[in-house]
PDBML (XML) file of the C-alpha atoms, coordinates in Angstrom:
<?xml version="1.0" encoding="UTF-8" ?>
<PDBx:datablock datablockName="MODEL"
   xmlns:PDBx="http://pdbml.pdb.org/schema/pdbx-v50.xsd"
   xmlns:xsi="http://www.w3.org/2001/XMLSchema-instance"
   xsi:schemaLocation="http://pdbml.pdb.org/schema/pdbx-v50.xsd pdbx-v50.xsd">
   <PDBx:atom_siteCategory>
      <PDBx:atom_site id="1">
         <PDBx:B_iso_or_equiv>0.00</PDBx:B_iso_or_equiv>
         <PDBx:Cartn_x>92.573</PDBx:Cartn_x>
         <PDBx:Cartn_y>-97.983</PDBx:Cartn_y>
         <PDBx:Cartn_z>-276.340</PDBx:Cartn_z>
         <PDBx:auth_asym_id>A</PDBx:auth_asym_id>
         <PDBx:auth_atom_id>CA</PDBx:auth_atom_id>
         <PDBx:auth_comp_id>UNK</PDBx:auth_comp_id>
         <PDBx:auth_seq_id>1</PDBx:auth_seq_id>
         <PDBx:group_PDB>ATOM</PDBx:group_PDB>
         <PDBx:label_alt_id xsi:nil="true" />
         <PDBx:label_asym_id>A</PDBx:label_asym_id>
         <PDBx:label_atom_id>CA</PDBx:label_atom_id>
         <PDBx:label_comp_id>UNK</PDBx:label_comp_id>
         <PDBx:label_entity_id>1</PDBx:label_entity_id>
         <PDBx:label_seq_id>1</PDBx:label_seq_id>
         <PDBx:occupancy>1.00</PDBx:occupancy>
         <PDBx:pdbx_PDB_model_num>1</PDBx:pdbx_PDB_model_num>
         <PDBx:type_symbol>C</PDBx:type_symbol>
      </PDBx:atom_site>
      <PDBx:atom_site id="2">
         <PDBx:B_iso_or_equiv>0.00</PDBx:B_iso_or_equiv>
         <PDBx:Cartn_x>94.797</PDBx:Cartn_x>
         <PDBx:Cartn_y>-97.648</PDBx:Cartn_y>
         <PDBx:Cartn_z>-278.884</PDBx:Cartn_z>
         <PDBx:auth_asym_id>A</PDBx:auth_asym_id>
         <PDBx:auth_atom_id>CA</PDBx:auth_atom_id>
         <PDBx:auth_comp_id>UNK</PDBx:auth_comp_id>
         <PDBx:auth_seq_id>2</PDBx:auth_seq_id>
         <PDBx:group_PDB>ATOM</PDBx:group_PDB>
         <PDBx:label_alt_id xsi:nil="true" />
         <PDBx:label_asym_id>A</PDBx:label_asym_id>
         <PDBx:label_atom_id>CA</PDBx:label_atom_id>
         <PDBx:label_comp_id>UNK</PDBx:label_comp_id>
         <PDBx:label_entity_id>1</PDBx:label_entity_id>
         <PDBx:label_seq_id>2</PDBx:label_seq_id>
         <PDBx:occupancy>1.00</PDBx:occupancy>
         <PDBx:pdbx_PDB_model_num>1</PDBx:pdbx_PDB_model_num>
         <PDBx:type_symbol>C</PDBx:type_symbol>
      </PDBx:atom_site>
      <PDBx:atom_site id="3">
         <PDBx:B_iso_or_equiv>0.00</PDBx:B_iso_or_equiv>
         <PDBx:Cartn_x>93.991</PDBx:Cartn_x>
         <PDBx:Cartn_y>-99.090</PDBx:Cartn_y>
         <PDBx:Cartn_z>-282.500</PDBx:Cartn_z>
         <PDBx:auth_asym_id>A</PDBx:auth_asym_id>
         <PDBx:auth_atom_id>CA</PDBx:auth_atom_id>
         <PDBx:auth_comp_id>UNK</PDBx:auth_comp_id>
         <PDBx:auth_seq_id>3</PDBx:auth_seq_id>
         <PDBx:group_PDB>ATOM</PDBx:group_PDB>
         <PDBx:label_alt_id xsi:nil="true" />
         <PDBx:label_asym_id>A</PDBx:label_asym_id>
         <PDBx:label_atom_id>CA</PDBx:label_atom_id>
         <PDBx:label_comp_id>UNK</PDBx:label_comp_id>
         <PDBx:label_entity_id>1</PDBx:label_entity_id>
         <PDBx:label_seq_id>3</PDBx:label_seq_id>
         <PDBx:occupancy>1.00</PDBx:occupancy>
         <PDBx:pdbx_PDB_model_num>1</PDBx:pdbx_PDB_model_num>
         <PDBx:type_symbol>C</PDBx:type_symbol>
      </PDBx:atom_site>
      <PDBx:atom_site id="4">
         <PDBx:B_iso_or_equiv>0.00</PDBx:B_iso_or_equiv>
         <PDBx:Cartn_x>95.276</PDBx:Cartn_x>
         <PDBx:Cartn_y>-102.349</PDBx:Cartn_y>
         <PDBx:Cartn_z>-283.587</PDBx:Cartn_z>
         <PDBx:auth_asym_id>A</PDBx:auth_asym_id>
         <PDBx:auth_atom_id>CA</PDBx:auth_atom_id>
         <PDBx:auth_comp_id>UNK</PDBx:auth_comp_id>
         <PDBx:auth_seq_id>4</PDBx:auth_seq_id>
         <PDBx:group_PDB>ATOM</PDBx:group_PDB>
         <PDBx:label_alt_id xsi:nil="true" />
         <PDBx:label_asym_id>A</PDBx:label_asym_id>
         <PDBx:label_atom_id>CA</PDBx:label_atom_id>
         <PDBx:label_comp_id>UNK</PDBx:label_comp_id>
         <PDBx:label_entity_id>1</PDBx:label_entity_id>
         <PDBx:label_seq_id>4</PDBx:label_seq_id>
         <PDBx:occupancy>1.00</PDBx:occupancy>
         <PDBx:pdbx_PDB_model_num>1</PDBx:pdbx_PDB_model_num>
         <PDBx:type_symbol>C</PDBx:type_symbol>
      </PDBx:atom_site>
      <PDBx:atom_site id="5">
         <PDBx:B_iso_or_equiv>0.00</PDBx:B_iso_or_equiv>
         <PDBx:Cartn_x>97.565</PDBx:Cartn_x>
         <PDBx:Cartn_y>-101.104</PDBx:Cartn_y>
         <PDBx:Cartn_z>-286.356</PDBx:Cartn_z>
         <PDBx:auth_asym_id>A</PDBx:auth_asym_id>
         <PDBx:auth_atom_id>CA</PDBx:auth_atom_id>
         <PDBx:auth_comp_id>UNK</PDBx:auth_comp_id>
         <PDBx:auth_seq_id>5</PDBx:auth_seq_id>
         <PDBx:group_PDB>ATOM</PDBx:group_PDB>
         <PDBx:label_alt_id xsi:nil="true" />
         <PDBx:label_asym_id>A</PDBx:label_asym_id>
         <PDBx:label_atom_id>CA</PDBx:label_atom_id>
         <PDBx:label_comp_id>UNK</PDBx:label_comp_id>
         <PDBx:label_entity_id>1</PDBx:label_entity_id>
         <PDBx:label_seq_id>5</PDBx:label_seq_id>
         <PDBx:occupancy>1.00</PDBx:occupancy>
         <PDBx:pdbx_PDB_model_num>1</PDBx:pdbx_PDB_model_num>
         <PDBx:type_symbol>C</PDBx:type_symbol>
      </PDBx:atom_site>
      <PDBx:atom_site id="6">
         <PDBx:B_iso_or_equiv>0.00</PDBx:B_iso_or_equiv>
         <PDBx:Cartn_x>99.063</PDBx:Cartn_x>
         <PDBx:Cartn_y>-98.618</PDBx:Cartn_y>
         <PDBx:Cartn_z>-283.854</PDBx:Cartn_z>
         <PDBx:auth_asym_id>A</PDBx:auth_asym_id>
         <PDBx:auth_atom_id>CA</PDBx:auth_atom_id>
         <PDBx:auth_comp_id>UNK</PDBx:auth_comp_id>
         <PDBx:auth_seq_id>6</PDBx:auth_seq_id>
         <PDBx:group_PDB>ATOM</PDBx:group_PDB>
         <PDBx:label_alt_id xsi:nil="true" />
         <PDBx:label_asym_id>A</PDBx:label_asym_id>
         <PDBx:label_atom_id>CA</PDBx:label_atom_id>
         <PDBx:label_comp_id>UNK</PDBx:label_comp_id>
         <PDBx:label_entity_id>1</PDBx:label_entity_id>
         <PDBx:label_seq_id>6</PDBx:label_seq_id>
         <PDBx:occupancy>1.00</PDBx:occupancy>
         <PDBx:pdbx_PDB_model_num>1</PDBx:pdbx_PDB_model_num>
         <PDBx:type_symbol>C</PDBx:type_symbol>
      </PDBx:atom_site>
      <PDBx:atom_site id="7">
         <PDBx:B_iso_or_equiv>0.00</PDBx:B_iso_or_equiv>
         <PDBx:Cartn_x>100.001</PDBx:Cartn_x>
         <PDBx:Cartn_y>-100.803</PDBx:Cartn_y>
         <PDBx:Cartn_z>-281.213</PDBx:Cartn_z>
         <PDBx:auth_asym_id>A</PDBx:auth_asym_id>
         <PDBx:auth_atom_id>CA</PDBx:auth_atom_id>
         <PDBx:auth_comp_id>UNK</PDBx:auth_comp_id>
         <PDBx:auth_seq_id>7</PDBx:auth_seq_id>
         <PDBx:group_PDB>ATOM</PDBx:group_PDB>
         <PDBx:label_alt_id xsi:nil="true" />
         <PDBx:label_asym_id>A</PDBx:label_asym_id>
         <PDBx:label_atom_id>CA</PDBx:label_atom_id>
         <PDBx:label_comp_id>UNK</PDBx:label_comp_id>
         <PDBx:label_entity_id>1</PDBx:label_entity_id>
         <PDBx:label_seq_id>7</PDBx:label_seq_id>
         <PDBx:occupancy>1.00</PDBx:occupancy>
         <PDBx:pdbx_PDB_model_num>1</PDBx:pdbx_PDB_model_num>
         <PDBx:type_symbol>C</PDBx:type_symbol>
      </PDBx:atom_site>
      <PDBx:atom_site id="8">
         <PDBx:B_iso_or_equiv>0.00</PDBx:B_iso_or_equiv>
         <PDBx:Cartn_x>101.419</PDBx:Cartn_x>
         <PDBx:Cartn_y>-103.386</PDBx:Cartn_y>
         <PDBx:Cartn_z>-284.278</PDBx:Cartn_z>
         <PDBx:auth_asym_id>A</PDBx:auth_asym_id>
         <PDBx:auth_atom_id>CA</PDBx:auth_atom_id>
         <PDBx:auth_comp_id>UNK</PDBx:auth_comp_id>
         <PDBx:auth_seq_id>8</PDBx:auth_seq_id>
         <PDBx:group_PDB>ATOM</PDBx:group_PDB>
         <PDBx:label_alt_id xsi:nil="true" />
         <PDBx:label_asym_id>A</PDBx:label_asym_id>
         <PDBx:label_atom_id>CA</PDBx:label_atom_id>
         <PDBx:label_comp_id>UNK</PDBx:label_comp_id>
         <PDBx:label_entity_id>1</PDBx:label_entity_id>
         <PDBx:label_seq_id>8</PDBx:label_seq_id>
         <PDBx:occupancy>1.00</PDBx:occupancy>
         <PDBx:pdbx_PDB_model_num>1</PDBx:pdbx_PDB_model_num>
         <PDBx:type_symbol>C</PDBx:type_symbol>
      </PDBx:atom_site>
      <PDBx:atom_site id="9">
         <PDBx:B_iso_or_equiv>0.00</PDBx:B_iso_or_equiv>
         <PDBx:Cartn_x>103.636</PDBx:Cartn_x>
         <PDBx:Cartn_y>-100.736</PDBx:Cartn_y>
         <PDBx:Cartn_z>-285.016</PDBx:Cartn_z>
         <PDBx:auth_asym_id>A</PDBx:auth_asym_id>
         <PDBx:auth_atom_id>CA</PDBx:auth_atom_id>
         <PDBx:auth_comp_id>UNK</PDBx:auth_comp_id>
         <PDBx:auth_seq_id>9</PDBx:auth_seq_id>
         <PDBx:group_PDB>ATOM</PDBx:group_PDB>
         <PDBx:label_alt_id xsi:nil="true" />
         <PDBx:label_asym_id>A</PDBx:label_asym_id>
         <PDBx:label_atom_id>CA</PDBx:label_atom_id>
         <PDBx:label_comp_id>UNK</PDBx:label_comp_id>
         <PDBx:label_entity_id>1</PDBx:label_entity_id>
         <PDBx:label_seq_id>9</PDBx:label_seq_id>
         <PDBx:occupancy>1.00</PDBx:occupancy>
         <PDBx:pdbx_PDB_model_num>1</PDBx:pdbx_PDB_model_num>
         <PDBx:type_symbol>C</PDBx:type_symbol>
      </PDBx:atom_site>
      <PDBx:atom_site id="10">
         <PDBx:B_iso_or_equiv>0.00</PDBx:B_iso_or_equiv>
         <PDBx:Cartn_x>104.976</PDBx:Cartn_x>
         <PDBx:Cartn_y>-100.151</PDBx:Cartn_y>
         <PDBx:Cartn_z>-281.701</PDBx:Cartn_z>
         <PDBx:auth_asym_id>A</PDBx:auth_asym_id>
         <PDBx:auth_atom_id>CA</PDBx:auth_atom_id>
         <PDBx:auth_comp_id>UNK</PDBx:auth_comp_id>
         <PDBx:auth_seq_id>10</PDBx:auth_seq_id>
         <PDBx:group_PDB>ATOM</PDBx:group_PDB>
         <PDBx:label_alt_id xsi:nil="true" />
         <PDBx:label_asym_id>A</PDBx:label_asym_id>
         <PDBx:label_atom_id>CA</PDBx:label_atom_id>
         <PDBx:label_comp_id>UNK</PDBx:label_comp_id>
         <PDBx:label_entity_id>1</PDBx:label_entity_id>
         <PDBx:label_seq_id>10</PDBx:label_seq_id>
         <PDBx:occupancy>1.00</PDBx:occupancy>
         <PDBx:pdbx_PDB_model_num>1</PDBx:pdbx_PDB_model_num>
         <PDBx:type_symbol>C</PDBx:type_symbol>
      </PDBx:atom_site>
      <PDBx:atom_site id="11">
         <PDBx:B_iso_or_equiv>0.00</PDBx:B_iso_or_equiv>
         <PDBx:Cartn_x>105.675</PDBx:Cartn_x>
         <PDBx:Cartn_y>-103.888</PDBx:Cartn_y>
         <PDBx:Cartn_z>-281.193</PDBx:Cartn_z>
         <PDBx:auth_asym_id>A</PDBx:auth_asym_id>
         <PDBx:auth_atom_id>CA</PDBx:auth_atom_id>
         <PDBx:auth_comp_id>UNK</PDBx:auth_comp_id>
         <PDBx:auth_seq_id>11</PDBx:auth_seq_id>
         <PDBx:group_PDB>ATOM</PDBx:group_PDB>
         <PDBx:label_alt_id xsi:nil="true" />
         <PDBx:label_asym_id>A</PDBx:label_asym_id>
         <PDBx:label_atom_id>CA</PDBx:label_atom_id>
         <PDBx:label_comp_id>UNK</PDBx:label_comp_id>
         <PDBx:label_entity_id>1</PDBx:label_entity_id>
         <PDBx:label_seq_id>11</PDBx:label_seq_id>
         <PDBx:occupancy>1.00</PDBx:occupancy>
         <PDBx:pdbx_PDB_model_num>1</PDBx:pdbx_PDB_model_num>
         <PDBx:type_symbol>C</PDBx:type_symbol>
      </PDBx:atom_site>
      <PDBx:atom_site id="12">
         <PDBx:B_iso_or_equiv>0.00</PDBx:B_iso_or_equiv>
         <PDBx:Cartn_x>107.272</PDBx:Cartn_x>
         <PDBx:Cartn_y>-103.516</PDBx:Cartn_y>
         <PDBx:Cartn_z>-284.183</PDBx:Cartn_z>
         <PDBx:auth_asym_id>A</PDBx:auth_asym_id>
         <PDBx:auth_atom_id>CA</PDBx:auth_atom_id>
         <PDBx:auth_comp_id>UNK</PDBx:auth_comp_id>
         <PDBx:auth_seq_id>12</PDBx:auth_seq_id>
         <PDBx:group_PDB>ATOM</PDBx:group_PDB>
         <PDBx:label_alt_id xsi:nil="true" />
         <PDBx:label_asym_id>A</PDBx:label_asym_id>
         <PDBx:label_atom_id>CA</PDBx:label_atom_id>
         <PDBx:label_comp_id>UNK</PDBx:label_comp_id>
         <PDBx:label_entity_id>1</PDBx:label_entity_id>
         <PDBx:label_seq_id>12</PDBx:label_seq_id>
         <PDBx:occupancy>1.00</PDBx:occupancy>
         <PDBx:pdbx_PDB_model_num>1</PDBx:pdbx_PDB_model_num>
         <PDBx:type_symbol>C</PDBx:type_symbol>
      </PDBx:atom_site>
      <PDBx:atom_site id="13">
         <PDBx:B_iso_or_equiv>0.00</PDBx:B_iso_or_equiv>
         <PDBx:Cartn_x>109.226</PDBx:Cartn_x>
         <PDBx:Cartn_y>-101.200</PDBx:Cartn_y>
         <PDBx:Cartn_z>-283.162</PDBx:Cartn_z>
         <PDBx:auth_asym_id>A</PDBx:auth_asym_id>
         <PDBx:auth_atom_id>CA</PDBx:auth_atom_id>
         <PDBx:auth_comp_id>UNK</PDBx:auth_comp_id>
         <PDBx:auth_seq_id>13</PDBx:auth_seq_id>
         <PDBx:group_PDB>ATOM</PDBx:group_PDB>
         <PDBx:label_alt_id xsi:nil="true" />
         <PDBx:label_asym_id>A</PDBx:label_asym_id>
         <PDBx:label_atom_id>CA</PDBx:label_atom_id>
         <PDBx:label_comp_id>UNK</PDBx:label_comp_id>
         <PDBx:label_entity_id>1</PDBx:label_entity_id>
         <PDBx:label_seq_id>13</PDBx:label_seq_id>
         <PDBx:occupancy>1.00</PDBx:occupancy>
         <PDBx:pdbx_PDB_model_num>1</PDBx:pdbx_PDB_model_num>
         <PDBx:type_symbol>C</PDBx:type_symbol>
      </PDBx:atom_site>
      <PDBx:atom_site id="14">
         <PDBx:B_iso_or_equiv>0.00</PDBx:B_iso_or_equiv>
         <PDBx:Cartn_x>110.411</PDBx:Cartn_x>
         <PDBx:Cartn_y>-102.162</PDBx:Cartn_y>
         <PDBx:Cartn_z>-280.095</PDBx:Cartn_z>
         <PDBx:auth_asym_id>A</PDBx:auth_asym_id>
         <PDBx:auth_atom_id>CA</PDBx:auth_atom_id>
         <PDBx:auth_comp_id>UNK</PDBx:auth_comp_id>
         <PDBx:auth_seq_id>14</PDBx:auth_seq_id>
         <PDBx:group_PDB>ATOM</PDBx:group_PDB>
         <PDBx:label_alt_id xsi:nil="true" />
         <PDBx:label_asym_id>A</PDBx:label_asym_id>
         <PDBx:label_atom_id>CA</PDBx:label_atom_id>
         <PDBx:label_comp_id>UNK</PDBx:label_comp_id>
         <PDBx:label_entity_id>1</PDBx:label_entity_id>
         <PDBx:label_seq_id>14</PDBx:label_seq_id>
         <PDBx:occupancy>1.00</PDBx:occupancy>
         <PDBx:pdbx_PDB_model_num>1</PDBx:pdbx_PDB_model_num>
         <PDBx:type_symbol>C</PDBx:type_symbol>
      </PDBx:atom_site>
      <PDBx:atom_site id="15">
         <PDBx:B_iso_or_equiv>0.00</PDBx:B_iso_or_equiv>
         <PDBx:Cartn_x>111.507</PDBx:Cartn_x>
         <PDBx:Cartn_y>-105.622</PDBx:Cartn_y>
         <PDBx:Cartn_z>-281.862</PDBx:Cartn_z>
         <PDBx:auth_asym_id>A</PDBx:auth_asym_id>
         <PDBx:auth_atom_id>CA</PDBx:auth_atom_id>
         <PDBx:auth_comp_id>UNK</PDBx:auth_comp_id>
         <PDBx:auth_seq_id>15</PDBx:auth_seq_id>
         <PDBx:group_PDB>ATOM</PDBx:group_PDB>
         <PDBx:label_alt_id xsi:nil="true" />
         <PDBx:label_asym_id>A</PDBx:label_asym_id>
         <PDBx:label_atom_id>CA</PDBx:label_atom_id>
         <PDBx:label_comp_id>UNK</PDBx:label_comp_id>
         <PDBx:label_entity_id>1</PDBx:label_entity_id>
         <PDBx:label_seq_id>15</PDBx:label_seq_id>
         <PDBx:occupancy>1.00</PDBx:occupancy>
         <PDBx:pdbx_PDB_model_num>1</PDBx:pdbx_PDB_model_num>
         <PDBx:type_symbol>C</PDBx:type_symbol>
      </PDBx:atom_site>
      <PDBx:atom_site id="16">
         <PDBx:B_iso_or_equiv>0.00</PDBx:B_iso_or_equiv>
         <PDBx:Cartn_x>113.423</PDBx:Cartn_x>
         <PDBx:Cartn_y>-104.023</PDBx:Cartn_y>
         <PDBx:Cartn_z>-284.506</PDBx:Cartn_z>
         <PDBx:auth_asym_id>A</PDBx:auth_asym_id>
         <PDBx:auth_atom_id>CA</PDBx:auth_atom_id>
         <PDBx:auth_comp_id>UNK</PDBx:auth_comp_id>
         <PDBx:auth_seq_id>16</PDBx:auth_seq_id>
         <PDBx:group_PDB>ATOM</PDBx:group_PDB>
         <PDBx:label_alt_id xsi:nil="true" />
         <PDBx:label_asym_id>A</PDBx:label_asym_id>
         <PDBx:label_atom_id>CA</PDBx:label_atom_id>
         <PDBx:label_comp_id>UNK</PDBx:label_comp_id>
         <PDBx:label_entity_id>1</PDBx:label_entity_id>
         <PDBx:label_seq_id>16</PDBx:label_seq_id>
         <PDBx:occupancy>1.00</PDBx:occupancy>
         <PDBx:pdbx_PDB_model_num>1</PDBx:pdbx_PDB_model_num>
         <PDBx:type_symbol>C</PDBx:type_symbol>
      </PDBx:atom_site>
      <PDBx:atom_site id="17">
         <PDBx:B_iso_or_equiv>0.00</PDBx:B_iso_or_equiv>
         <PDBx:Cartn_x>115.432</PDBx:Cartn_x>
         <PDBx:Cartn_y>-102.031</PDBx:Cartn_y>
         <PDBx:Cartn_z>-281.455</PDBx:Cartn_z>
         <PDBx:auth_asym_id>A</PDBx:auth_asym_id>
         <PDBx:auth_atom_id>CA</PDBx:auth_atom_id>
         <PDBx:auth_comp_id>UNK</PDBx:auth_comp_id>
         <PDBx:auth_seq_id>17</PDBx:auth_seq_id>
         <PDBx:group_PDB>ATOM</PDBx:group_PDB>
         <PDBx:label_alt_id xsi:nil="true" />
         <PDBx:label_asym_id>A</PDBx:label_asym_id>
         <PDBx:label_atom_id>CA</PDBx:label_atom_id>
         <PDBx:label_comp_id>UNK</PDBx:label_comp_id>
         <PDBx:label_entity_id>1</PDBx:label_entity_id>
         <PDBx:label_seq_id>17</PDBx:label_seq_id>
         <PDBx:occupancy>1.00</PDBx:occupancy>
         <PDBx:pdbx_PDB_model_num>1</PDBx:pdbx_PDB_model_num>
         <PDBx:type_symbol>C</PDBx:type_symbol>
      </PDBx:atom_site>
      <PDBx:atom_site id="18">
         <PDBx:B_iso_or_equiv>0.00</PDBx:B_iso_or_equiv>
         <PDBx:Cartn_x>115.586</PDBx:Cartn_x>
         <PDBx:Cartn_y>-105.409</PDBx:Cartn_y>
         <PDBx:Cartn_z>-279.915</PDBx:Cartn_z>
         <PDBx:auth_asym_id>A</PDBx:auth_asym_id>
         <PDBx:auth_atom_id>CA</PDBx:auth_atom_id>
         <PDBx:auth_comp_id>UNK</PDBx:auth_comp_id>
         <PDBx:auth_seq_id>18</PDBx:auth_seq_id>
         <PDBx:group_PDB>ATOM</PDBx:group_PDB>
         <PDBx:label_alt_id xsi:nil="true" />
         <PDBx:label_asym_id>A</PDBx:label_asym_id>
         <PDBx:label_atom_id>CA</PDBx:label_atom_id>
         <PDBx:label_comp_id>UNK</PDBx:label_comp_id>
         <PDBx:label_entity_id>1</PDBx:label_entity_id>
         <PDBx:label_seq_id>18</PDBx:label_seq_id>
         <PDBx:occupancy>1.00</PDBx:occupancy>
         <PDBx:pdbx_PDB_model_num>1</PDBx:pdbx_PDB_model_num>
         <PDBx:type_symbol>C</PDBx:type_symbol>
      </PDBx:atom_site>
      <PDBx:atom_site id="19">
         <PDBx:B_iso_or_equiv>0.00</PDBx:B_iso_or_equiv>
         <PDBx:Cartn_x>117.439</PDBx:Cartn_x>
         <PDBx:Cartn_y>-107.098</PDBx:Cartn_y>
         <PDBx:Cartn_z>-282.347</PDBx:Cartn_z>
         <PDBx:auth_asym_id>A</PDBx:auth_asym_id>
         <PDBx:auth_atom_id>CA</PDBx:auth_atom_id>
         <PDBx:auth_comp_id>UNK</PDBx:auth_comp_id>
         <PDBx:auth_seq_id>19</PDBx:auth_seq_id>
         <PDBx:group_PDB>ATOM</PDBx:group_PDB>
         <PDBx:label_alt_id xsi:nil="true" />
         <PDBx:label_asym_id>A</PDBx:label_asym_id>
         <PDBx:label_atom_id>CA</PDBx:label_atom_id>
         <PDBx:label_comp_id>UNK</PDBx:label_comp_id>
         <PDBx:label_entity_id>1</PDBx:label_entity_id>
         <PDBx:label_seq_id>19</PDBx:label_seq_id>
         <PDBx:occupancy>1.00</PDBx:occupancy>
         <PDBx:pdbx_PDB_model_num>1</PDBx:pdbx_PDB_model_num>
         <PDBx:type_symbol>C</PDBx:type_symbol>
      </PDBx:atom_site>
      <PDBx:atom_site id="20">
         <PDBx:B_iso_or_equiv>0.00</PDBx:B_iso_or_equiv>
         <PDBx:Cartn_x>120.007</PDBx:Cartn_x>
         <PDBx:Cartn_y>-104.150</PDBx:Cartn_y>
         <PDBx:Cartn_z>-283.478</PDBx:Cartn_z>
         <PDBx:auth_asym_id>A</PDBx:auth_asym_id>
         <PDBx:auth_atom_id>CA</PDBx:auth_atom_id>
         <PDBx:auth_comp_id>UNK</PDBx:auth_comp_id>
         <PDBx:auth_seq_id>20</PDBx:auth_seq_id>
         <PDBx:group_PDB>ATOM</PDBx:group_PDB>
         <PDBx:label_alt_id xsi:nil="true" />
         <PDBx:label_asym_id>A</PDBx:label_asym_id>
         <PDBx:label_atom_id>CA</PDBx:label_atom_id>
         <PDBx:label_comp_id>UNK</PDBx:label_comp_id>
         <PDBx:label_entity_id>1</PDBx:label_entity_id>
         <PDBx:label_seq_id>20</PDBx:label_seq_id>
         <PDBx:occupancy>1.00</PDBx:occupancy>
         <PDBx:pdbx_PDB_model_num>1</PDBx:pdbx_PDB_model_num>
         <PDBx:type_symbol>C</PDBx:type_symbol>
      </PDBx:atom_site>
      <PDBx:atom_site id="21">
         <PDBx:B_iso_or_equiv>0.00</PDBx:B_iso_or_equiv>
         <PDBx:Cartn_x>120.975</PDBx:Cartn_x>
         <PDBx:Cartn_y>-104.052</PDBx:Cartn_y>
         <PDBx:Cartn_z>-279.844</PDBx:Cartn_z>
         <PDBx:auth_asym_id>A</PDBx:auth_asym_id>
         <PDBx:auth_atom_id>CA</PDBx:auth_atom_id>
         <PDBx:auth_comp_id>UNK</PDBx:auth_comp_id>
         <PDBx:auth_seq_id>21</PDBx:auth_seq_id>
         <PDBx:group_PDB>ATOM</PDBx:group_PDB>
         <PDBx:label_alt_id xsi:nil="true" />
         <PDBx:label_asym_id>A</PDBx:label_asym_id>
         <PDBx:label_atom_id>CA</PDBx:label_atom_id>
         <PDBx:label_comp_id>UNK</PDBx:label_comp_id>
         <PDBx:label_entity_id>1</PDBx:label_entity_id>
         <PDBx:label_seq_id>21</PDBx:label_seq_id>
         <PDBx:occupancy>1.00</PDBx:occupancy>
         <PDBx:pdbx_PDB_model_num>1</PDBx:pdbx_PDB_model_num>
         <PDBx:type_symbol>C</PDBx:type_symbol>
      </PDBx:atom_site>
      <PDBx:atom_site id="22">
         <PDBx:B_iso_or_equiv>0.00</PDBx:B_iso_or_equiv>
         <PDBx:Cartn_x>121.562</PDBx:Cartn_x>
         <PDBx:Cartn_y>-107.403</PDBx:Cartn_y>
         <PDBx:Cartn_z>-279.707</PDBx:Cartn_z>
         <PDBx:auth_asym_id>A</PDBx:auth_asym_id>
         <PDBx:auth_atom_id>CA</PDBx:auth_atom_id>
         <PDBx:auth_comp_id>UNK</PDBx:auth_comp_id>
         <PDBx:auth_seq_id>22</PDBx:auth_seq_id>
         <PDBx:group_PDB>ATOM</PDBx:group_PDB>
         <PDBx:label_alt_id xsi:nil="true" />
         <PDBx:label_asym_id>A</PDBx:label_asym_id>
         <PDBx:label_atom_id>CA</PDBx:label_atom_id>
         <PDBx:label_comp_id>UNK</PDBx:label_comp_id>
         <PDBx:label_entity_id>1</PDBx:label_entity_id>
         <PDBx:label_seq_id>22</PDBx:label_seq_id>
         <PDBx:occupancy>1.00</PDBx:occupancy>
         <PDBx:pdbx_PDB_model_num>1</PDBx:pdbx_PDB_model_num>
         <PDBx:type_symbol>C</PDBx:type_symbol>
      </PDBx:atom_site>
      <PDBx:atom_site id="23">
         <PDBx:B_iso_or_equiv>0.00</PDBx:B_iso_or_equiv>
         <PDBx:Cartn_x>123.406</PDBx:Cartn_x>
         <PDBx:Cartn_y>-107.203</PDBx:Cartn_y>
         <PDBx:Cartn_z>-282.595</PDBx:Cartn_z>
         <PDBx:auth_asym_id>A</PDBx:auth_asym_id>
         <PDBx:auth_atom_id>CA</PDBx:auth_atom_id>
         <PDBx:auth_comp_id>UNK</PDBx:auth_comp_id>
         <PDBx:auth_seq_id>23</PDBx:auth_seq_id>
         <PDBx:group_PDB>ATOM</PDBx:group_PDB>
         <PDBx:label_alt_id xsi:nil="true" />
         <PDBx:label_asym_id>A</PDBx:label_asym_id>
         <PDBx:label_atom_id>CA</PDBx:label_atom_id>
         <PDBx:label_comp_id>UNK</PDBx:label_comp_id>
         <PDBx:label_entity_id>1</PDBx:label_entity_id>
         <PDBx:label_seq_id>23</PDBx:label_seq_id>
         <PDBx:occupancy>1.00</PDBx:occupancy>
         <PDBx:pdbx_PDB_model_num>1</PDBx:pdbx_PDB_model_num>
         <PDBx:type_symbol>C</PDBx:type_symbol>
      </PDBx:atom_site>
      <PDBx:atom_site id="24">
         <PDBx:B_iso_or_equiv>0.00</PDBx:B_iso_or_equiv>
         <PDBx:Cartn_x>125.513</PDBx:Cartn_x>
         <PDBx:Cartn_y>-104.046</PDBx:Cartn_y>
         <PDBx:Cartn_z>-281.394</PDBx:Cartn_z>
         <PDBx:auth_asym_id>A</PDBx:auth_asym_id>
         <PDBx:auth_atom_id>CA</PDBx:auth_atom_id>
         <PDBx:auth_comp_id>UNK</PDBx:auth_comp_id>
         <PDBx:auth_seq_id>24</PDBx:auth_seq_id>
         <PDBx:group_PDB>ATOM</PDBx:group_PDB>
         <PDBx:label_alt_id xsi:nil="true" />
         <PDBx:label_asym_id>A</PDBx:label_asym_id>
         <PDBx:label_atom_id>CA</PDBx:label_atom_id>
         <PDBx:label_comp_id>UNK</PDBx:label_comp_id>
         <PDBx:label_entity_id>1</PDBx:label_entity_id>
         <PDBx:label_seq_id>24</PDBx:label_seq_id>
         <PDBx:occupancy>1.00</PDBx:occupancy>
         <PDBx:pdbx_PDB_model_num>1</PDBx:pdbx_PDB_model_num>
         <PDBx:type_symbol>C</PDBx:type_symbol>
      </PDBx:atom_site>
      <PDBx:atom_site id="25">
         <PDBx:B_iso_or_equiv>0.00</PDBx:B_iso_or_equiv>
         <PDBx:Cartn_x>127.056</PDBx:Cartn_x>
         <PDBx:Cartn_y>-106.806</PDBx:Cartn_y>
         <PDBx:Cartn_z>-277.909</PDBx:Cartn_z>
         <PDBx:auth_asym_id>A</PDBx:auth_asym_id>
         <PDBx:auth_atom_id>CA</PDBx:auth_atom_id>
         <PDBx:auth_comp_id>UNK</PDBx:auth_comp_id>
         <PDBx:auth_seq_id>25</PDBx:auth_seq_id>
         <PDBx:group_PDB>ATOM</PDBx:group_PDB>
         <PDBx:label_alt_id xsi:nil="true" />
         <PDBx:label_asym_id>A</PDBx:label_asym_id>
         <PDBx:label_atom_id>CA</PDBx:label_atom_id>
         <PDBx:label_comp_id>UNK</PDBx:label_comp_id>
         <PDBx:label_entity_id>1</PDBx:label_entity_id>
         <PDBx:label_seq_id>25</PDBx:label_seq_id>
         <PDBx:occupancy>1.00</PDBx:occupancy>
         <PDBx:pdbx_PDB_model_num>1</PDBx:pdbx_PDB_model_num>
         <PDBx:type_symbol>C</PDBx:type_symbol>
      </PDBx:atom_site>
   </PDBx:atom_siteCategory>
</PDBx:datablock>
């Protein structure tokens, strides 16, 4: 399984590309 802090930083991430693809519509 992946560590804690490593799977923090993918949800990270994937929110931060979330929201500046929201923002590019």
């Amino acid at each position: 399984l992946l560590p804690d802090a490593v799977r923090r930083e993918a949800l990270a991430e994937a929110s931060r590309f979330r929201g500046e693809f929201y923002e590019c519509l």
